[in-house]
Protein backbone atom coordinates (compact mmCIF):
# COMPACT_ATOMS: atom_id res chain seq x y z
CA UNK A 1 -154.17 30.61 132.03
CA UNK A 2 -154.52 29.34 135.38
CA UNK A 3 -156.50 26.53 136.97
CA UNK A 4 -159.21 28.69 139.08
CA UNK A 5 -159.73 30.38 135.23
CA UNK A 6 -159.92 27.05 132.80
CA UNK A 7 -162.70 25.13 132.22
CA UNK A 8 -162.76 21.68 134.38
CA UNK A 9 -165.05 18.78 135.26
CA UNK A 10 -164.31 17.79 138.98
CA UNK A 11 -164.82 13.94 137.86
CA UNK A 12 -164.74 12.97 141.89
CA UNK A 13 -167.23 14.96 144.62
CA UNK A 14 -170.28 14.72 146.57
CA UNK A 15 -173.24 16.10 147.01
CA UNK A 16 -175.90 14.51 150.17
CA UNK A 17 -179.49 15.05 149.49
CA UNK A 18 -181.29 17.33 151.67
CA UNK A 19 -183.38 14.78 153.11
CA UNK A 20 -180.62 13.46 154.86
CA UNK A 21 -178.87 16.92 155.71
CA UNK A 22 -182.64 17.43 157.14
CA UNK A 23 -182.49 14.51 159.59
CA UNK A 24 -178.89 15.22 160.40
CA UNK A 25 -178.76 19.27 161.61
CA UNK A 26 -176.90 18.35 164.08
CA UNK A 27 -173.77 16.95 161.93
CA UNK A 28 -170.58 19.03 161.96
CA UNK A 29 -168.59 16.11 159.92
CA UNK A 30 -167.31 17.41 156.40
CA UNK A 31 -169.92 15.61 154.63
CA UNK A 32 -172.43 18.25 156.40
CA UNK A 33 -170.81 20.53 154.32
CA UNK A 34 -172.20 18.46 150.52
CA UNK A 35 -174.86 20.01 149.69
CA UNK A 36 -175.85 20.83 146.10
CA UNK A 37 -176.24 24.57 146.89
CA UNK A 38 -172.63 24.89 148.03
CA UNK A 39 -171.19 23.22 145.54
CA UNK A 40 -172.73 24.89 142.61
CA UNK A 41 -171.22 28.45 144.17
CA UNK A 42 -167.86 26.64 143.87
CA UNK A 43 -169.19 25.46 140.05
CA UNK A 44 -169.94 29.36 139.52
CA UNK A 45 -166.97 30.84 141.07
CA UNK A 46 -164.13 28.36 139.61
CA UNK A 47 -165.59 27.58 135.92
CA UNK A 48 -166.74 23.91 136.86
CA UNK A 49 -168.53 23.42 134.20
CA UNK A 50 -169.79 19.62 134.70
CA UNK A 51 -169.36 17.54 138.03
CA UNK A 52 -169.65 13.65 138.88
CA UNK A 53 -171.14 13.38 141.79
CA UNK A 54 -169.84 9.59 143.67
CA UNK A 55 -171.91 7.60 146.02
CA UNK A 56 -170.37 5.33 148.61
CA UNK A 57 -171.78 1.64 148.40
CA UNK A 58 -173.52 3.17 152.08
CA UNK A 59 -177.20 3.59 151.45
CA UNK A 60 -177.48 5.18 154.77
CA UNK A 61 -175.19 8.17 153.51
CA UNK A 62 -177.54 8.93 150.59
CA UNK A 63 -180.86 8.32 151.48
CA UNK A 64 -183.77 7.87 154.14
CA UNK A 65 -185.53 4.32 152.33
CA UNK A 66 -181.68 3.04 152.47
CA UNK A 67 -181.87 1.21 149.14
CA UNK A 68 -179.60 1.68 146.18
CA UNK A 69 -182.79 2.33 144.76
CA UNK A 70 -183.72 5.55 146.47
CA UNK A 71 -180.22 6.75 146.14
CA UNK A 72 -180.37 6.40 142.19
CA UNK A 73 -183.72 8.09 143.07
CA UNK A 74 -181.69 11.43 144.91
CA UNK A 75 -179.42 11.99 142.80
CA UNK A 76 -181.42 11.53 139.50
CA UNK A 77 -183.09 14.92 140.94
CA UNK A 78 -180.16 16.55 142.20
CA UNK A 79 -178.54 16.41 138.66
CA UNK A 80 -182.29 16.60 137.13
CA UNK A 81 -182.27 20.51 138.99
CA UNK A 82 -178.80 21.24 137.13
CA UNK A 83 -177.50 19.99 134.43
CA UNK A 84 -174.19 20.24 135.11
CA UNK A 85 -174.08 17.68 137.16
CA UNK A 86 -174.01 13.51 136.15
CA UNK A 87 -173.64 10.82 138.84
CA UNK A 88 -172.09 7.15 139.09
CA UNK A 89 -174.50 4.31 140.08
CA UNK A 90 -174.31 2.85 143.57
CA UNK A 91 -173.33 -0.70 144.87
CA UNK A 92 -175.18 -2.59 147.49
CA UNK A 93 -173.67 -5.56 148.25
CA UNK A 94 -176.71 -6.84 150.55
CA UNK A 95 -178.10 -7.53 147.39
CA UNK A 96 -177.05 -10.49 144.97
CA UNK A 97 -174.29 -9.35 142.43
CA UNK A 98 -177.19 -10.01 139.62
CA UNK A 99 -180.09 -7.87 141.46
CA UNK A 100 -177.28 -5.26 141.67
CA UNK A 101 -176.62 -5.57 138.01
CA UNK A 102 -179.83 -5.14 137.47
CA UNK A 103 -180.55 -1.43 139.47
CA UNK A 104 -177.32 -0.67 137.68
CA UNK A 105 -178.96 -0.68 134.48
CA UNK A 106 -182.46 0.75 136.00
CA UNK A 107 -180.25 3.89 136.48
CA UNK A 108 -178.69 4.09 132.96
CA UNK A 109 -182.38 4.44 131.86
CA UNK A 110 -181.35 8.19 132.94
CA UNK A 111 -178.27 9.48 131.22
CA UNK A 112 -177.69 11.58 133.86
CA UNK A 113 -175.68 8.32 135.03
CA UNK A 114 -172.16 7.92 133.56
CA UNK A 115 -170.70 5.22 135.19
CA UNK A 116 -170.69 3.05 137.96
CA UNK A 117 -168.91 3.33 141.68
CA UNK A 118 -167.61 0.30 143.55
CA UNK A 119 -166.07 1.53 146.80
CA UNK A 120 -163.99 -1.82 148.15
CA UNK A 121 -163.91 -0.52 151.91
CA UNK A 122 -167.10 0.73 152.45
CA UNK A 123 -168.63 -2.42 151.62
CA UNK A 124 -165.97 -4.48 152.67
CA UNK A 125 -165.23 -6.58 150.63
CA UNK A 126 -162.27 -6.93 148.14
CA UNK A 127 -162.04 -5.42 144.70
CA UNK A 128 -160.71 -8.84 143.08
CA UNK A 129 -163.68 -10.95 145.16
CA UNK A 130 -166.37 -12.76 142.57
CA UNK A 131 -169.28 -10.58 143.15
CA UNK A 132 -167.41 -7.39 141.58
CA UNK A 133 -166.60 -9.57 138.72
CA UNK A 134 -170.29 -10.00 137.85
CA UNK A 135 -169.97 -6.09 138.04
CA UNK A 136 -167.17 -5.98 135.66
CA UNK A 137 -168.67 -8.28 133.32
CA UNK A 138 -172.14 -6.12 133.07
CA UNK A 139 -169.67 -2.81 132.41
CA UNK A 140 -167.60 -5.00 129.80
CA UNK A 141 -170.84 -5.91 127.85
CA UNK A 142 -172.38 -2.51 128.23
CA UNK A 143 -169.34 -0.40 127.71
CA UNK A 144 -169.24 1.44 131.20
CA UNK A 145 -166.65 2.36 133.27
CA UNK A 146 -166.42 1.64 136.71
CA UNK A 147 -164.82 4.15 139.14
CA UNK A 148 -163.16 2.21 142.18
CA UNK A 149 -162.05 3.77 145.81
CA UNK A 150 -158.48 2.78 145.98
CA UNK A 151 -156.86 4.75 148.88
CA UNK A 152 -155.55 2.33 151.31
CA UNK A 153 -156.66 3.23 154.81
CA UNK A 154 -153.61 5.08 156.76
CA UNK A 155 -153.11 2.08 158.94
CA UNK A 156 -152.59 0.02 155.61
CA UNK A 157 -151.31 2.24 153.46
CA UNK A 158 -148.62 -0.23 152.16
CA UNK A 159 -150.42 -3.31 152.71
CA UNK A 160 -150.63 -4.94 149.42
CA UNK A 161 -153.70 -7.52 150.27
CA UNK A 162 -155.93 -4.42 151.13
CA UNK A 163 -159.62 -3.95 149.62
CA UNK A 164 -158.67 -1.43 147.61
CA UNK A 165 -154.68 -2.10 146.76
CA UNK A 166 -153.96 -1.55 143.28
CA UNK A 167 -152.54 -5.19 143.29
CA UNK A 168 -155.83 -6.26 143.71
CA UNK A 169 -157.18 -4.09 141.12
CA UNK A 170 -154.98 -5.48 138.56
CA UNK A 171 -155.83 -9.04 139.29
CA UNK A 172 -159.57 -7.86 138.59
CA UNK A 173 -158.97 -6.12 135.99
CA UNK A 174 -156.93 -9.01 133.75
CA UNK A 175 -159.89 -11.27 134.54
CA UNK A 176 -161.90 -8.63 132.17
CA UNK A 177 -160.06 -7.80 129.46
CA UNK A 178 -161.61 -4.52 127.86
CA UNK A 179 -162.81 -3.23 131.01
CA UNK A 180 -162.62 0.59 131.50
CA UNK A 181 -161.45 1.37 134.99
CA UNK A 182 -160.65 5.09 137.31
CA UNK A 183 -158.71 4.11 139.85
CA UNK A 184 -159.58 7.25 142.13
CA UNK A 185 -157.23 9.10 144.46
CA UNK A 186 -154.32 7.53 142.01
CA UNK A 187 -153.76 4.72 144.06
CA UNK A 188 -153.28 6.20 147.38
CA UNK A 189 -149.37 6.15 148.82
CA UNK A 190 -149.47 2.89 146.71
CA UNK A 191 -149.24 5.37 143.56
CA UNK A 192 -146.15 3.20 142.16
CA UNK A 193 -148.27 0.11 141.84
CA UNK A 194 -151.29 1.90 139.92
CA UNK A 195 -149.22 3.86 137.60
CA UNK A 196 -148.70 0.53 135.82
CA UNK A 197 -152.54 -0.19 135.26
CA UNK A 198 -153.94 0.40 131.97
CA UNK A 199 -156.46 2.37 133.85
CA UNK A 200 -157.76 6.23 134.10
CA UNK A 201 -156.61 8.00 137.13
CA UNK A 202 -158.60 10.43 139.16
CA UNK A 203 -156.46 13.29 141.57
CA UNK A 204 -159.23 13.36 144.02
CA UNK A 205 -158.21 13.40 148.00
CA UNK A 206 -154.49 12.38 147.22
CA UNK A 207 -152.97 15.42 146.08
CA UNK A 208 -152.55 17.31 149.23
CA UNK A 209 -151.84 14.52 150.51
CA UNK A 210 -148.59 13.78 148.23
CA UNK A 211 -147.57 17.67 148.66
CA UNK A 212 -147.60 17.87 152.44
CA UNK A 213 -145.71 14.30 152.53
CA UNK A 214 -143.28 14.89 149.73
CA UNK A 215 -143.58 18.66 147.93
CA UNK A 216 -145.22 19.85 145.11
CA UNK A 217 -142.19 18.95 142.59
CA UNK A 218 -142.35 15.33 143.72
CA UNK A 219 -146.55 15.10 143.55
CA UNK A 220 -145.33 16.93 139.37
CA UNK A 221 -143.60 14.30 139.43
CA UNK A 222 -145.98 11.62 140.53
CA UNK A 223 -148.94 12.88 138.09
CA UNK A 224 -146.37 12.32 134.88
CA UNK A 225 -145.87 9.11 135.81
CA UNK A 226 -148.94 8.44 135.05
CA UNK A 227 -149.50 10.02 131.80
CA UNK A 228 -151.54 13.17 130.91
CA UNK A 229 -154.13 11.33 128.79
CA UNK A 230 -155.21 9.08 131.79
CA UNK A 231 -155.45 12.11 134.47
CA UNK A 232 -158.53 13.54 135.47
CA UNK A 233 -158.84 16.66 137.51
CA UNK A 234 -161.17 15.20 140.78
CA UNK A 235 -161.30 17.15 144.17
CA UNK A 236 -163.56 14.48 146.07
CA UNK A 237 -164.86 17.74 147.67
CA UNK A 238 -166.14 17.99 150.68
CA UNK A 239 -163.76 15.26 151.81
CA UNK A 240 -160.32 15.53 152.91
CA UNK A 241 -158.12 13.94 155.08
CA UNK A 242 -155.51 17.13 155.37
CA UNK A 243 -157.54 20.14 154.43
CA UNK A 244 -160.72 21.49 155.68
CA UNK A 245 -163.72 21.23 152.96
CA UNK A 246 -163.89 25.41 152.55
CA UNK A 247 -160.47 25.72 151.66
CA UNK A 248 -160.32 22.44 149.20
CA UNK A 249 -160.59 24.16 146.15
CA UNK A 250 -157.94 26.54 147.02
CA UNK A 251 -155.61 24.29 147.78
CA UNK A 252 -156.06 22.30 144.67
CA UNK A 253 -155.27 25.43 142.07
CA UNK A 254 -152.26 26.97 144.59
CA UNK A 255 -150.63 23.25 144.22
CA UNK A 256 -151.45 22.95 140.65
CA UNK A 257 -150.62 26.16 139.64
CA UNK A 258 -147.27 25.34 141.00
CA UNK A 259 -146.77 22.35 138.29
CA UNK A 260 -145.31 22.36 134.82
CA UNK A 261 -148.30 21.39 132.72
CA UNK A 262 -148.32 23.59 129.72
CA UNK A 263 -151.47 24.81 128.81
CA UNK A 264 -152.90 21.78 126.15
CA UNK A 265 -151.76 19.37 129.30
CA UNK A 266 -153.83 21.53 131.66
CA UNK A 267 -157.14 21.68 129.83
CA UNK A 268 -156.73 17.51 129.30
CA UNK A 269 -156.55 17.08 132.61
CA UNK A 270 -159.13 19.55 133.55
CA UNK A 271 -161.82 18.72 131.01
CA UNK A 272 -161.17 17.01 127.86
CA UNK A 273 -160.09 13.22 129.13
CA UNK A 274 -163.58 13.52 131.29
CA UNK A 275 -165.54 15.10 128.50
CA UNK A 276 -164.34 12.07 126.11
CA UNK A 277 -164.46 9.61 128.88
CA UNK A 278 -167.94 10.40 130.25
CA UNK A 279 -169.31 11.47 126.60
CA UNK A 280 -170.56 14.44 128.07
């Protein structure tokens, strides 16, 4: 088999409600591009059976009330029309770390909602600071794992004190013992340091990324490191920082189909470490 043929859940994407794509026509960014009717084409045509759609701790990006309560509200429906899709809940750090905690669990009342999204550099503020550990401690208690951005920004792609550095991740994450953590995007060019987290890992936005800087043997290489049972196949779709959001998917299966993942590897990283992780 081959990875436009097996079954996968993109565990990393986005999808902007329409009544922000209404009030922005005039957009030609690649998030103009997430809407739910494009993406489930891409569902149809590549056997994506189930997708996580990620917000971005930006109310402004996923709503027109811009609350974390309206977007809960947006994309309760847009997985409510299609139920292939689930959704993380969304951080708002203008509220208190307890109010947040609180909308948090407002949108587990749905179980369209599989986890939560904390997005260090769109809010930011550091992943290790005290108001993501009241976070943590709600997902500890309530067994829920928390997907967090960690793709140093090119300018600071090696800098270690970063929001989103895996360093900083790991200091979080030892304050919280049990804690079940994605690091998306694998860490960013700071891949080394995350590999060593007792953490998922989510291929979203960095793979292209590791192919055009190194080649697609080195990125096989990088993805072992981190062991098949912690990969999940992610595309962060429309978003890219090397490839334009129709040719995304493409891209993905050429460079994957290029790896050495036998077939049991390839349907664990394509669906079965989501399915179990998510319960879906």
């Amino acid at each position: 088999m081959n990875w436009r043929e097996i079954p996968k859940i993109d565990a990393h994407m986005h999808i902007i409600p329409d009544e922000v794509h209404a009030v922005n026509q005039d957009s030609d960014d690649e998030l103009s591009f997430a809407t739910a009717t494009g993406y489930r084409k891409l569902m149809d045509r590549f056997n994506i059976q189930n997708a996580v759609i990620m917000p971005f701790n930006d109310p402004w990006l996923m709503s027109m009330e811009f609350t974390v309560d309206a977007v809960h509200r947006n994309m309760f429906r847009i997985c409510e029309e299609d139920r292939r899709l689930h959704c993380f809940a969304d951080v708002d750090i203008r509220n208190t770390a307890e109010c947040t905690c609180a909308q948090i669990q407002k949108a587990f009342e749905h179980a369209e909602f599989c986890g939560i999204k904390i997005h260090p550099n769109n809010s930011g503020m550091n992943i290790d600071d005290a108001y993501n550990d009241v976070i943590a401690e709600y997902a500890v208690k309530h067994d829920r794992v928390i997907a967090v951005h960690s793709y140093p920004s090119s300018a600071r792609e090696q800098d270690r004190d970063e929001y989103c550095s895996p360093i900083r991740i790991e200091r979080w994450m030892d304050r919280h013992p049990g804690l079940k953590v994605i690091v998306c995007h694998l860490g960013g060019f700071q891949w080394e340091d995350a590999a060593k987290l007792n953490a998922f890992f989510d291929i979203s936005a960095i793979l292209p990324d590791l192919v055009d800087r190194y080649d697609a043997q080195k990125a096989n290489m990088i993805l072992r490191e981190f062991g098949i049972e912690r990969l999940l196949f992610a595309t962060d779709w429309p978003c890219s920082r090397s490839v334009e959001p129709a040719r995304i998917m493409e891209r993905y299966f050429d460079i994957l189909d290029q790896m050495d993942f036998s077939e049991e590897e390839m349907h664990m990283i394509g669906h079965m470490n989501a399915k179990t992780l998510f319960a879906l």
